[in-house]
C-alpha atoms as a PDB file:
ATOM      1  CA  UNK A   1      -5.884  -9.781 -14.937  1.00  0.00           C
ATOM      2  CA  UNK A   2      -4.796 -10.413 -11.322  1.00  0.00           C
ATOM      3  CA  UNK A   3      -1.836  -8.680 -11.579  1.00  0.00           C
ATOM      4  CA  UNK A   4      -2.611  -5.513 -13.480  1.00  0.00           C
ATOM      5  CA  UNK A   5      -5.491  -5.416 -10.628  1.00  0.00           C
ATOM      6  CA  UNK A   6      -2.772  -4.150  -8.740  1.00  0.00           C
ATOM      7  CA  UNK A   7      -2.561  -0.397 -10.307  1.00  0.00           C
ATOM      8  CA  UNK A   8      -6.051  -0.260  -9.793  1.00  0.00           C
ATOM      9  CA  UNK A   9      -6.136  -1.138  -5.846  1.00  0.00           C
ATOM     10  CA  UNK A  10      -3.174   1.162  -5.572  1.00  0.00           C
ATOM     11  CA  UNK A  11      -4.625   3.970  -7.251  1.00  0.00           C
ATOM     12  CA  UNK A  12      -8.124   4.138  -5.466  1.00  0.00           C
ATOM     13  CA  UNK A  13      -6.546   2.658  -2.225  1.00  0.00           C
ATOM     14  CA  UNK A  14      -4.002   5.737  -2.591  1.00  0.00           C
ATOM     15  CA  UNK A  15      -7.040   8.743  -2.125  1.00  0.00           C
ATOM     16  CA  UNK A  16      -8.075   6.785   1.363  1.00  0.00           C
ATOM     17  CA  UNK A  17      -3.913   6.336   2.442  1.00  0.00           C
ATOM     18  CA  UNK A  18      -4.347  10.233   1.668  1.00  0.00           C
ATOM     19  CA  UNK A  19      -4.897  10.605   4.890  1.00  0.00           C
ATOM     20  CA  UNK A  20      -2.285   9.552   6.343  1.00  0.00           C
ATOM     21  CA  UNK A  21       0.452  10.018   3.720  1.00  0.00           C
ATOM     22  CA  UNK A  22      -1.101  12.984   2.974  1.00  0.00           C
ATOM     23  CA  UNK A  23       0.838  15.287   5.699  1.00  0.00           C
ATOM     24  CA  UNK A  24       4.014  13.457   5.408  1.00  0.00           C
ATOM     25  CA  UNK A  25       3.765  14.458   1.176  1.00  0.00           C
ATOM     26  CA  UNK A  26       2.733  17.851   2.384  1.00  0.00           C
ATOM     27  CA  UNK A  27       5.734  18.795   4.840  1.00  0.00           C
ATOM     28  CA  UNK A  28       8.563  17.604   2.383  1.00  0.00           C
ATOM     29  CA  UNK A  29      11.321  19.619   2.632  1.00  0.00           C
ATOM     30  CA  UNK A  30      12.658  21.019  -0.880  1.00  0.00           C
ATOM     31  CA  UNK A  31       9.399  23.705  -1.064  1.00  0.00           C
ATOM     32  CA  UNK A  32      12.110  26.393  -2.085  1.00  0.00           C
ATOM     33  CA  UNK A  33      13.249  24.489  -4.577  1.00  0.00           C
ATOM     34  CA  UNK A  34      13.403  25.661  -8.117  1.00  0.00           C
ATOM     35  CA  UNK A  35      10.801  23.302  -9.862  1.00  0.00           C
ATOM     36  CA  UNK A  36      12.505  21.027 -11.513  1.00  0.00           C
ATOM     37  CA  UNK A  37      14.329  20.051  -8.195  1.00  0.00           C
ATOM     38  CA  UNK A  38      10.844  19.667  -6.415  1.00  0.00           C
ATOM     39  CA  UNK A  39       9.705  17.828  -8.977  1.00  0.00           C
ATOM     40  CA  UNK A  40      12.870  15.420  -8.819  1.00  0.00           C
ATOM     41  CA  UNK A  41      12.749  16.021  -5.193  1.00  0.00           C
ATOM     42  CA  UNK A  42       8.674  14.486  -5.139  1.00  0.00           C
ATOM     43  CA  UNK A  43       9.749  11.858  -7.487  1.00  0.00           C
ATOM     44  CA  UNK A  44      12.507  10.394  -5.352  1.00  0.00           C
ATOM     45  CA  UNK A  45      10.192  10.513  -2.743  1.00  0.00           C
ATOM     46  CA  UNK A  46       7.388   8.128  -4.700  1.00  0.00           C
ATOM     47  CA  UNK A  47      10.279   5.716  -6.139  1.00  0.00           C
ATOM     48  CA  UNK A  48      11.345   5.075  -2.539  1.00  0.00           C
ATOM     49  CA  UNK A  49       7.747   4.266  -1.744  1.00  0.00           C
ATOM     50  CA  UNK A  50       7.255   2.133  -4.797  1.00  0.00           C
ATOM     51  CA  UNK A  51      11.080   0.249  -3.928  1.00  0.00           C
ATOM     52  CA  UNK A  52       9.884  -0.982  -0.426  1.00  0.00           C
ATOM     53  CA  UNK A  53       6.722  -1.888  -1.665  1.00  0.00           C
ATOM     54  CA  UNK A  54       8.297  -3.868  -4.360  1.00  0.00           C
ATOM     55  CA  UNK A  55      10.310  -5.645  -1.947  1.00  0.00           C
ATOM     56  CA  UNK A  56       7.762  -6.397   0.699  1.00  0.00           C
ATOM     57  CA  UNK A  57       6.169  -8.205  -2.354  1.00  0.00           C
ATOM     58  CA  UNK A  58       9.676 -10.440  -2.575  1.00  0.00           C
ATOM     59  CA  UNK A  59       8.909 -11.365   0.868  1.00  0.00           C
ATOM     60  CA  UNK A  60       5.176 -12.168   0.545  1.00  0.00           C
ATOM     61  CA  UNK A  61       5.867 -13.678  -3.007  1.00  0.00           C
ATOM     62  CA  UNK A  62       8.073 -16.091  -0.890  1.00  0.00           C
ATOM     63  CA  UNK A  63       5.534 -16.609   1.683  1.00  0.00           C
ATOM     64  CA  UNK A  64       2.552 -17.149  -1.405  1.00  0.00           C
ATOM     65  CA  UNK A  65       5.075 -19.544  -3.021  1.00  0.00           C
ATOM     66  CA  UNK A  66       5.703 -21.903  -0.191  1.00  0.00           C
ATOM     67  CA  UNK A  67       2.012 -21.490   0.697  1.00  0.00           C
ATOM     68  CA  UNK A  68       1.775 -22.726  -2.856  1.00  0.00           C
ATOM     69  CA  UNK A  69       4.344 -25.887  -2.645  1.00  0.00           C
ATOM     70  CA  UNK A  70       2.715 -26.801   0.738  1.00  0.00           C
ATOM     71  CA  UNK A  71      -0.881 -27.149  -1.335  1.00  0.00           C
ATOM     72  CA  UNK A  72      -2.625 -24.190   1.557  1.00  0.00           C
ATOM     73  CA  UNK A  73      -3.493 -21.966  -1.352  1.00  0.00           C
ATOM     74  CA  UNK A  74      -6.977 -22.382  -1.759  1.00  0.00           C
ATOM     75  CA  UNK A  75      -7.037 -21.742   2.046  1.00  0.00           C
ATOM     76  CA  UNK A  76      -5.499 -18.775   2.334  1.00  0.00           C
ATOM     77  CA  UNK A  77      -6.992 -17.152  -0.775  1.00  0.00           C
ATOM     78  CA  UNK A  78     -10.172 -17.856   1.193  1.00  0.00           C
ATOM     79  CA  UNK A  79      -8.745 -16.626   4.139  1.00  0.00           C
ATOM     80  CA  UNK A  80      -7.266 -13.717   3.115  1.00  0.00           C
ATOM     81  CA  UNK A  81     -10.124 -12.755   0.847  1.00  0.00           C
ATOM     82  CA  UNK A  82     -12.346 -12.750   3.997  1.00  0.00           C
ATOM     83  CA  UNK A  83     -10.264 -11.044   6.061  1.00  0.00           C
ATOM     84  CA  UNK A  84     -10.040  -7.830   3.436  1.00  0.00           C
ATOM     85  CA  UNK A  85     -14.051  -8.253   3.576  1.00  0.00           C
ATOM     86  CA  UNK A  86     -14.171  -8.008   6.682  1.00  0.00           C
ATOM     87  CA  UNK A  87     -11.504  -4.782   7.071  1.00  0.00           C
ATOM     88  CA  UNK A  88     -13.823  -3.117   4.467  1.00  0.00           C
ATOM     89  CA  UNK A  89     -16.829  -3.367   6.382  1.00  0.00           C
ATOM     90  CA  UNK A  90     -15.132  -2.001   9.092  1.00  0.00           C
ATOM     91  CA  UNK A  91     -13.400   0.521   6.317  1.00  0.00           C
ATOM     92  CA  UNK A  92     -10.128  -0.457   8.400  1.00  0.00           C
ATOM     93  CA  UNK A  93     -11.124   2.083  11.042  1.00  0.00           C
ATOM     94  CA  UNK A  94     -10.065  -1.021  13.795  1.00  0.00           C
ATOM     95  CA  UNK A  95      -6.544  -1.046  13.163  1.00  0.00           C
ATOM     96  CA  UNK A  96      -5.688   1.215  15.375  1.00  0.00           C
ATOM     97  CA  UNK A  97      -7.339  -0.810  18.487  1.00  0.00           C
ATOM     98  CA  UNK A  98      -5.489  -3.754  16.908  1.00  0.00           C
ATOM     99  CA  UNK A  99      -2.537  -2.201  17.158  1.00  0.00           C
ATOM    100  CA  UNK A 100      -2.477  -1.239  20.493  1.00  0.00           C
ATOM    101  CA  UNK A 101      -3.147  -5.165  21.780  1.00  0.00           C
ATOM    102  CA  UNK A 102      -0.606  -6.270  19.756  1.00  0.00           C
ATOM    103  CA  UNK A 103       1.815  -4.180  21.381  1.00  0.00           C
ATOM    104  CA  UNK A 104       3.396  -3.064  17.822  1.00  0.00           C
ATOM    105  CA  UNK A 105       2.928   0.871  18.627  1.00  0.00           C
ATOM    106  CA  UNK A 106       6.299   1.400  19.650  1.00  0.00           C
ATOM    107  CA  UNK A 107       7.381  -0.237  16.458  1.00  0.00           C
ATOM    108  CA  UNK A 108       5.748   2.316  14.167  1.00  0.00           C
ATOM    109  CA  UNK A 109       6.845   4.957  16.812  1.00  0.00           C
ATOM    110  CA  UNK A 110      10.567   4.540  16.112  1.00  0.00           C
ATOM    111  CA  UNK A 111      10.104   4.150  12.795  1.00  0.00           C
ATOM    112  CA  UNK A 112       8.488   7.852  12.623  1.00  0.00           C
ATOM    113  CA  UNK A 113      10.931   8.824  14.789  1.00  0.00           C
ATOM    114  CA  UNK A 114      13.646   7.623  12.259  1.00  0.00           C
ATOM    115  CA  UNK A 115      11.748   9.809   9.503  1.00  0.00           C
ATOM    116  CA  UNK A 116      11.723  12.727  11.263  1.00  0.00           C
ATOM    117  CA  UNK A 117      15.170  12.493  11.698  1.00  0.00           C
ATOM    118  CA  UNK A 118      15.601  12.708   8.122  1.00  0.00           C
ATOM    119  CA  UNK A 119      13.266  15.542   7.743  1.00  0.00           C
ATOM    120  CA  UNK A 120      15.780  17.303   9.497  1.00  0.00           C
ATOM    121  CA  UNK A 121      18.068  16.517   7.715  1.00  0.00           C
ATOM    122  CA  UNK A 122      16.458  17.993   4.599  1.00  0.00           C
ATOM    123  CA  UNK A 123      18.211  17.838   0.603  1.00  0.00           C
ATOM    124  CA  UNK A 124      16.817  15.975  -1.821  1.00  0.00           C
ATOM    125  CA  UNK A 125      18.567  13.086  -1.681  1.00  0.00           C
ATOM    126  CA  UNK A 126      16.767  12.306   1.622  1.00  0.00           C
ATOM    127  CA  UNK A 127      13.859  12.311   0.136  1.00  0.00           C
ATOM    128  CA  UNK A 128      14.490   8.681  -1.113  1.00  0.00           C
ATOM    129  CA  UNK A 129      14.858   7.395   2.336  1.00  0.00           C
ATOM    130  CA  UNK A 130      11.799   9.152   3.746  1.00  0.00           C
ATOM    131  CA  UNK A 131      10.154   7.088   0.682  1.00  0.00           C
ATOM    132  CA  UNK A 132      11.714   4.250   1.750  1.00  0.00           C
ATOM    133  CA  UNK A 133      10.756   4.626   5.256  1.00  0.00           C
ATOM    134  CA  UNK A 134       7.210   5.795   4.161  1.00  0.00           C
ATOM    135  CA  UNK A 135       6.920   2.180   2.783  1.00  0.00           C
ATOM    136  CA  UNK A 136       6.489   0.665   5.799  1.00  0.00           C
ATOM    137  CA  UNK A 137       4.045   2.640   8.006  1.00  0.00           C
ATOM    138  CA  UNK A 138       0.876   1.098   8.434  1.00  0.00           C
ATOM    139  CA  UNK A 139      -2.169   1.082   6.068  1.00  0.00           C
ATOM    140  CA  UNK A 140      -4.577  -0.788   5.453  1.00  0.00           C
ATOM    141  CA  UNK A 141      -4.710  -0.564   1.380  1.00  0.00           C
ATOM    142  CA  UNK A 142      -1.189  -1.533   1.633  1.00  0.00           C
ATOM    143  CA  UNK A 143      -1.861  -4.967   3.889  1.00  0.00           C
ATOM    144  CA  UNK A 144      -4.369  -6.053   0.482  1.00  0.00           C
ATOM    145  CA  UNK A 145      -2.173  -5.429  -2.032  1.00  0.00           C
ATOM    146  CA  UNK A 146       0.516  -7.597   0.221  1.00  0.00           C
ATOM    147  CA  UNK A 147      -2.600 -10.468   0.327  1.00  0.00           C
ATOM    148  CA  UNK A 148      -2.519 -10.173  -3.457  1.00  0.00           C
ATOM    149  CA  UNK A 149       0.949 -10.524  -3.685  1.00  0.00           C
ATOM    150  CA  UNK A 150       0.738 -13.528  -1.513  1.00  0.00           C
ATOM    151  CA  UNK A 151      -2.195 -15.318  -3.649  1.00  0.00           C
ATOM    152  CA  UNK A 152       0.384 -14.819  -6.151  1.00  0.00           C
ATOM    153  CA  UNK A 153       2.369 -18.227  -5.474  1.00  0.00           C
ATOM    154  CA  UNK A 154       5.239 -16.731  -7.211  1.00  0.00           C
ATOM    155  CA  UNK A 155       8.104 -14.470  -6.107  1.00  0.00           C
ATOM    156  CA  UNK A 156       8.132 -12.892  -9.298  1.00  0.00           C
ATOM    157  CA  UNK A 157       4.709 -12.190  -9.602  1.00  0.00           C
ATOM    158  CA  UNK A 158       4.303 -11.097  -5.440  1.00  0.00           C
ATOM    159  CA  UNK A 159       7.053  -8.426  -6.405  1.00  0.00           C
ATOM    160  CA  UNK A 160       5.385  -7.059  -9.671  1.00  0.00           C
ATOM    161  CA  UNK A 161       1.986  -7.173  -7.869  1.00  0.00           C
ATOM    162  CA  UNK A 162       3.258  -4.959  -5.254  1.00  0.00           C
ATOM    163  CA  UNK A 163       5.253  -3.275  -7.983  1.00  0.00           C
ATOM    164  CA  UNK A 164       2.316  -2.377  -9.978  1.00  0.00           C
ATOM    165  CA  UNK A 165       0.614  -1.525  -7.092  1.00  0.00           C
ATOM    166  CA  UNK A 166       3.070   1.779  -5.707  1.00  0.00           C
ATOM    167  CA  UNK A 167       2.791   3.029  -9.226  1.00  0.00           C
ATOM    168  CA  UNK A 168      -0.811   2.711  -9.044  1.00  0.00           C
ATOM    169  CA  UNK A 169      -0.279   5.343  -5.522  1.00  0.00           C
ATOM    170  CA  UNK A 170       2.189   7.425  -7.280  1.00  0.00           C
ATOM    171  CA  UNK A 171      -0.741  10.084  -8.949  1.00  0.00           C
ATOM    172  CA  UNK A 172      -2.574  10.991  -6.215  1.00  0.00           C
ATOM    173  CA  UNK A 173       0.592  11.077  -3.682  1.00  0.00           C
ATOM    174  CA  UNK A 174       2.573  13.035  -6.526  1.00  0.00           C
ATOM    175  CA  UNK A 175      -0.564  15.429  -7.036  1.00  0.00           C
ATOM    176  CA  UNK A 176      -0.708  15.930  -3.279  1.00  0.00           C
ATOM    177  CA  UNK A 177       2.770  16.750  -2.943  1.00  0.00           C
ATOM    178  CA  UNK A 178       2.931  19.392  -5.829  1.00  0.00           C
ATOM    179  CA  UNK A 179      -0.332  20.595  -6.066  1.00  0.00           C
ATOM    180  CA  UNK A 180      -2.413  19.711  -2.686  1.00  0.00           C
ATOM    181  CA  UNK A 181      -5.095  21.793  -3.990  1.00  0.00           C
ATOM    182  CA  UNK A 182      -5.983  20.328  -7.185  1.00  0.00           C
ATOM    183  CA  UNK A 183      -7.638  17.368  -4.992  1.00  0.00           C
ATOM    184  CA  UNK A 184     -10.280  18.786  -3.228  1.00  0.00           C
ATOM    185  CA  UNK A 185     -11.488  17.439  -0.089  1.00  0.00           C
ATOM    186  CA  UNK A 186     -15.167  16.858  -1.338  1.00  0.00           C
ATOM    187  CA  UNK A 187     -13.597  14.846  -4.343  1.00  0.00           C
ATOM    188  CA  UNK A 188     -11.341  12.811  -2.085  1.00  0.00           C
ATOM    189  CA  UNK A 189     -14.755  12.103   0.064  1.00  0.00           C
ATOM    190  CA  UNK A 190     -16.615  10.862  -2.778  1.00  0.00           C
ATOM    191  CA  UNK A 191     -13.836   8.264  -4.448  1.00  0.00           C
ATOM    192  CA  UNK A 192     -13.007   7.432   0.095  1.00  0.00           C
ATOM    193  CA  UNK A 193     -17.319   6.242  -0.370  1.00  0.00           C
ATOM    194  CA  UNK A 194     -16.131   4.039  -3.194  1.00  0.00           C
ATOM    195  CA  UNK A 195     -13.133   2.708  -1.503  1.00  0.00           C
ATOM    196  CA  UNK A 196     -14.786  -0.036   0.648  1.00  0.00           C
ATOM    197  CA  UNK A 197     -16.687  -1.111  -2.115  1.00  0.00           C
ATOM    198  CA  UNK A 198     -13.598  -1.974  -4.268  1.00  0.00           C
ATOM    199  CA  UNK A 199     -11.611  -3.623  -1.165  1.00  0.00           C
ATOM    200  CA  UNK A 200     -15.249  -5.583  -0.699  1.00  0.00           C
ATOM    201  CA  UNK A 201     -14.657  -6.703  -4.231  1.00  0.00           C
ATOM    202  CA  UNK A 202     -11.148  -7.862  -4.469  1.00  0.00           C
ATOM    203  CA  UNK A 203     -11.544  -9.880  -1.009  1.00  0.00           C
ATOM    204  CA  UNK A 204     -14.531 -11.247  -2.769  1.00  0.00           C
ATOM    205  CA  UNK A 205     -12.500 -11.955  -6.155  1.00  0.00           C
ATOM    206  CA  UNK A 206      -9.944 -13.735  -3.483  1.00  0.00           C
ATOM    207  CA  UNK A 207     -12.709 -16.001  -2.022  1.00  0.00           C
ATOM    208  CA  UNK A 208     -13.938 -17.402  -5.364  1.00  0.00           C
ATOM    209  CA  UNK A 209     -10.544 -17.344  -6.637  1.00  0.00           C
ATOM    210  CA  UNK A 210      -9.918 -19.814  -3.771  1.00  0.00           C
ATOM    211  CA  UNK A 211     -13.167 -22.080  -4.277  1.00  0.00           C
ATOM    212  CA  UNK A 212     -12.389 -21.978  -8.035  1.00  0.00           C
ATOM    213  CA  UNK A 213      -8.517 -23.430  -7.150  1.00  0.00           C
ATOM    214  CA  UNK A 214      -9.937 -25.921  -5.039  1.00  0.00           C
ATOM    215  CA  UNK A 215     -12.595 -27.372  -7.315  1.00  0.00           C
ATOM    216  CA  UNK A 216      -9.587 -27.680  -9.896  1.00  0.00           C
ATOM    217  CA  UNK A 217      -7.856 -29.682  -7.471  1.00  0.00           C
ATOM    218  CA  UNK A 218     -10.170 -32.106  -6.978  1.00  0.00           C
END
C-alpha cells in the first residue's frame, strides 16, 4: 500500500509542479516535428524525468536503510511526516524564502543555465537530458515522495517508490506537453485546492506510521 501510494502523490502532486514544469514542457523544442517524433520527442523527455527520480530514490533508499539499521526510523517517519504537514499548510509557498537563506540559489541557477544550453541545442535526443536535468529542480511534491522513499528502509523499495512516483507525473506533464489545452486552468485550480489536503494526509499517514513502528518495538 505504501508503495503504490507513490503513483498517486505523483499524479496529483504533478497538476501543482504544473506550474513550474509547466513552461519548461511547453517550450520543448521538436514542435515541427511530424507527430510521431513529438510524441517520441515528449516521451524521452518524461523517461529522463522518471530516471533521475528513480535514482534520487537509490540515494534516499540508502539514507532510509541506514536510518533503518541505526533503529532512527520511527523518528524520522515522525519527523518527516511533520515536516510535509507542515509544507502543506504553508502549500510549500516558503521554499522560495528558504532557499534564499540557505544560499542554494546559485545552485538551481546553473543548473537552469545547463538546460538552456540544451534547449539550444535542440533534436530529440536532447530531450532526454533536459528530462534528466528537469529531475532535479526544486519542488516541493518531489521532496515527499523522496521522504517516502526514505521511510522505505530499503534501497529497493526507495527506488521503486520514487519510480512509481515519476510515472505517476508522466499524464499530466505528457498532456501538457502535447495538448496544453486539454487541461484547463480552472480544472488545474480545483485538483491545486485538493493538493494540500493529500500532502496533509500522507505526512499524517507518516506520523502514525512512525508511532505504530515504535509501539512494535517496544
Amino acid at each position: 500500500m505504501e508503495i503504490w501510494s507513490a503513483l498517486a502523490i505523483g499524479f496529483f502532486g504533478s497538476f501543482h509542479c504544473i506550474g513550474m514544469c509547466g513552461p519548461i514542457a511547453l517550450a520543448l523544442p521538436g514542435k515541427n516535428d511530424s507527430t510521431v517524433s513529438l510524441i517520441i520527442g515528449r516521451l524521452l523527455y518524461n523517461i529522463g524525468r522518471v530516471l533521475t527520480y528513480t535514482l534520487l530514490g537509490v540515494i534516499f533508499g540508502i539514507i532510509g536503510h541506514s536510518i533503518a539499521l541505526a533503529g532512527l526510523q520511527q523518528s524520522i517517519s515522525i519527523l518527516l511526516g511533520a515536516l510535509i504537514l507542515a509544507g502543506a499548510l504553508f502549500q510549500f509557498n516558503s521554499f522560495q524564502g528558504w532557499k534564499q537563506k540557505v544560499g542554494i540559489n546559485t545552485l538551481f541557477n546553473r543548473l537552469e543555465k545547463l538546460m538552456l544550453s540544451q534547449f539550444k541545442k535542440g533534436g530529440t535526443t536532447t530531450l532526454f537530458t533536459i528530462g534528466i536535468l528537469n529531475g532535479l529542480l526544486p519542488c516541493g511534491f518531489v521532496y515527499v515522495g523522496l521522504a517516502g522513499s526514505v521511510t522505505t528502509g530499503s534501497v529497493v523499495q526507495g527506488s521503486l517508490f520514487m519510480a512509481l512516483f515519476g510515472l505517476g507525473t508522466i499524464p499530466a506533464m505528457l498532456m501538457m506537453s502535447l495538448a496544453p489545452g486539454f487541461v484547463s486552468v480552472g480544472w488545474r485550480q480545483r485538483i491545486n485546492k485538493f493538493i494540500p489536503y493529500l500532502a496533509a494526509a500522507f505526512g499524517i499517514y507518516l506520523i502514525f506510521r512512525g508511532i505504530i513502528v515504535g509501539e512494535m518495538l517496544h
